[in-house]
N, C-alpha and C. Protein backbone atom coordinates (compact mmCIF):
# COMPACT_ATOMS: atom_id res chain seq x y z
N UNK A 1 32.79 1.72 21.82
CA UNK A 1 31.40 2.03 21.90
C UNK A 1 30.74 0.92 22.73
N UNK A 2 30.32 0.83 23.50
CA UNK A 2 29.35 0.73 24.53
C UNK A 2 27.64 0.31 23.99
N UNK A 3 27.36 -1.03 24.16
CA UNK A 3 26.30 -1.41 23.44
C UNK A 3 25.14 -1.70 24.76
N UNK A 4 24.25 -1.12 24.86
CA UNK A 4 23.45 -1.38 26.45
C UNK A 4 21.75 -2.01 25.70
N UNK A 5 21.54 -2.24 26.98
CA UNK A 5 20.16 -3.16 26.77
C UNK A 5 19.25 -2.36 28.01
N UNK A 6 18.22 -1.92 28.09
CA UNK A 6 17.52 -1.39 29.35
C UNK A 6 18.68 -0.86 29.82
N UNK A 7 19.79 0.40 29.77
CA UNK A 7 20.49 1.05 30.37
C UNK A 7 21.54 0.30 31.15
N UNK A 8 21.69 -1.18 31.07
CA UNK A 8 23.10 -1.69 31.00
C UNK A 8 23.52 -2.39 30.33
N UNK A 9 24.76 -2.40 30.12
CA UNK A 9 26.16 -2.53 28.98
C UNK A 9 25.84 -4.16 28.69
N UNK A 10 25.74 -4.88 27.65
CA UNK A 10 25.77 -5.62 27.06
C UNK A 10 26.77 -6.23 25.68
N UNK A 11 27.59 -5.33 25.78
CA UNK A 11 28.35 -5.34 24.47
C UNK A 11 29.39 -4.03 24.32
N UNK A 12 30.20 -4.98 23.65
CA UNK A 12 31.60 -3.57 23.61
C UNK A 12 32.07 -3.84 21.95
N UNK A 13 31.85 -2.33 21.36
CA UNK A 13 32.62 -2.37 19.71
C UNK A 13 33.66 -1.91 19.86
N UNK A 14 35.03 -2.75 19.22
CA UNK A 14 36.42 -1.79 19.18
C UNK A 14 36.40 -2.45 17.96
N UNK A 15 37.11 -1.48 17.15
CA UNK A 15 37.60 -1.13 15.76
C UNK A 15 38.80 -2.65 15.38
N UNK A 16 38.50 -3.62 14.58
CA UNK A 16 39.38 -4.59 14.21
C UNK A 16 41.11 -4.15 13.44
N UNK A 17 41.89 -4.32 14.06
CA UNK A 17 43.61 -3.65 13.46
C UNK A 17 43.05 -3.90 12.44
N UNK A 18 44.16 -2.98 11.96
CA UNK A 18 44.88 -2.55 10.45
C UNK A 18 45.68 -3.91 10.24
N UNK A 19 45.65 -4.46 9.07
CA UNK A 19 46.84 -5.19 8.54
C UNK A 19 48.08 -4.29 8.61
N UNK A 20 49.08 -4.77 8.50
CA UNK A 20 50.31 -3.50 8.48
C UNK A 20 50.98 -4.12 7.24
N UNK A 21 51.77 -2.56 6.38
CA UNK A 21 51.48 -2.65 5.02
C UNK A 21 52.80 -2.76 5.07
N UNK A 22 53.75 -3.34 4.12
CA UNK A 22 54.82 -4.03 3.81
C UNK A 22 55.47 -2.64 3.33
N UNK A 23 57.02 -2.46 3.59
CA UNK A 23 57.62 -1.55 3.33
C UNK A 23 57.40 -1.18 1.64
N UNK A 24 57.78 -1.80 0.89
CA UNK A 24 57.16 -1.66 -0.46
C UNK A 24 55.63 -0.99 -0.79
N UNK A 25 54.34 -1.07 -0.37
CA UNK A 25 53.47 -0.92 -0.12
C UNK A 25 53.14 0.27 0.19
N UNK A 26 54.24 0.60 1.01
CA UNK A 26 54.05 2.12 1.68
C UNK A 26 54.52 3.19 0.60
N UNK A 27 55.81 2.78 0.01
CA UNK A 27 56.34 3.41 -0.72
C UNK A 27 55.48 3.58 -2.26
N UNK A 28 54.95 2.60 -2.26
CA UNK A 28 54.01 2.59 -3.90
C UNK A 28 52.85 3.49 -3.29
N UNK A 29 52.53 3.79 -2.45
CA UNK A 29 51.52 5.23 -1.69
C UNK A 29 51.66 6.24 -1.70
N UNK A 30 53.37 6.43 -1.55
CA UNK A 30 54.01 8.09 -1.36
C UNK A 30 54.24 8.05 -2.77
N UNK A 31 54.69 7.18 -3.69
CA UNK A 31 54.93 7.73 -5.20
C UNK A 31 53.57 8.15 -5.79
N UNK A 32 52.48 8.10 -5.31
CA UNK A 32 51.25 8.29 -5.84
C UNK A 32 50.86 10.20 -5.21
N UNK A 33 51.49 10.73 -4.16
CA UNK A 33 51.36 11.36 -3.00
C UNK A 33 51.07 12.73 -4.02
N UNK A 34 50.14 13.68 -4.21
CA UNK A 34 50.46 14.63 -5.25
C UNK A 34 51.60 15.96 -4.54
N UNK A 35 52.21 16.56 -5.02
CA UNK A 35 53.23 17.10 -5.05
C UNK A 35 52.70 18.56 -4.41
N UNK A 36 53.25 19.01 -3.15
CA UNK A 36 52.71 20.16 -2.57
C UNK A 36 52.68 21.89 -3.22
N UNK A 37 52.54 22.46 -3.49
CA UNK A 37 53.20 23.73 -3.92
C UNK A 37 52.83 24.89 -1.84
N UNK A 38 54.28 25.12 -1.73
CA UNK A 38 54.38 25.12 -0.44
C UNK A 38 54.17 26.77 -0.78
N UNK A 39 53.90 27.60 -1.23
CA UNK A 39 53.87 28.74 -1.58
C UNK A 39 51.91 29.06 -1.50
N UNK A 40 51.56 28.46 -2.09
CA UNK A 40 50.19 28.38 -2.29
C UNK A 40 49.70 27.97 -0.98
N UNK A 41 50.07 27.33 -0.16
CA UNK A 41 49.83 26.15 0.87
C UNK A 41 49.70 27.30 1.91
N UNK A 42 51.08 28.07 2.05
CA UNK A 42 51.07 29.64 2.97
C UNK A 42 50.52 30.59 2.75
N UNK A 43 50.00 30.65 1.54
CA UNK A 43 49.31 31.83 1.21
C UNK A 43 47.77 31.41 1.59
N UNK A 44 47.29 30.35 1.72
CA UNK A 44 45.93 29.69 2.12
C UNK A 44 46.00 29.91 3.59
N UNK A 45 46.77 29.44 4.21
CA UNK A 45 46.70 29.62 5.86
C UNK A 45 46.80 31.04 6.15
N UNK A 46 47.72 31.66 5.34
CA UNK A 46 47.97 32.93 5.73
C UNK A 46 46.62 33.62 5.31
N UNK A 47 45.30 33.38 4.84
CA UNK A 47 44.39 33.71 4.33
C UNK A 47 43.78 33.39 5.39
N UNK A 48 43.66 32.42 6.22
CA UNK A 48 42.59 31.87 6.75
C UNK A 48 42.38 32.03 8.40
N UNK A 49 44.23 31.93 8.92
CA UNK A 49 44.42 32.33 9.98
C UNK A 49 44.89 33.30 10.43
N UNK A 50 44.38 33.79 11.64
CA UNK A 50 44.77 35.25 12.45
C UNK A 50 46.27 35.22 12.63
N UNK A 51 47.53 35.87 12.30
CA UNK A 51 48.97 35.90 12.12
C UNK A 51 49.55 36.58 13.55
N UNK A 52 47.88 37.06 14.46
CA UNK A 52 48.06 37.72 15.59
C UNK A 52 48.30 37.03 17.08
N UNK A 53 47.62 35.76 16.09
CA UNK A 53 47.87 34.42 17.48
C UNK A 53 49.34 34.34 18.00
């Protein structure tokens, strides 16, 4: 993003990194992950989208 003063640029925002999360970390995320029911999941899309595309 682009920060201007009277219509020129004075300043630039970029987004500060991510820490990066320790293999452990990641995994204590997906054990939390709730459990899909893949049946329900197709029957929603299949509800929602044209099957003609």
């Amino acid at each position: 993003m682009i920060i201007t003063r009277d219509g020129k640029a004075v300043a630039q925002l970029v987004p500060l990194p991510r820490p990066r999360l320790s293999s452990a970390a990641l995994i204590e995320q997906w054990r939390n992950v709730p459990v899909v029911d893949l049946n329900a999941l197709r029957a929603d899309l299949t509800e929602v989208m044209d099957a003609d595309l």
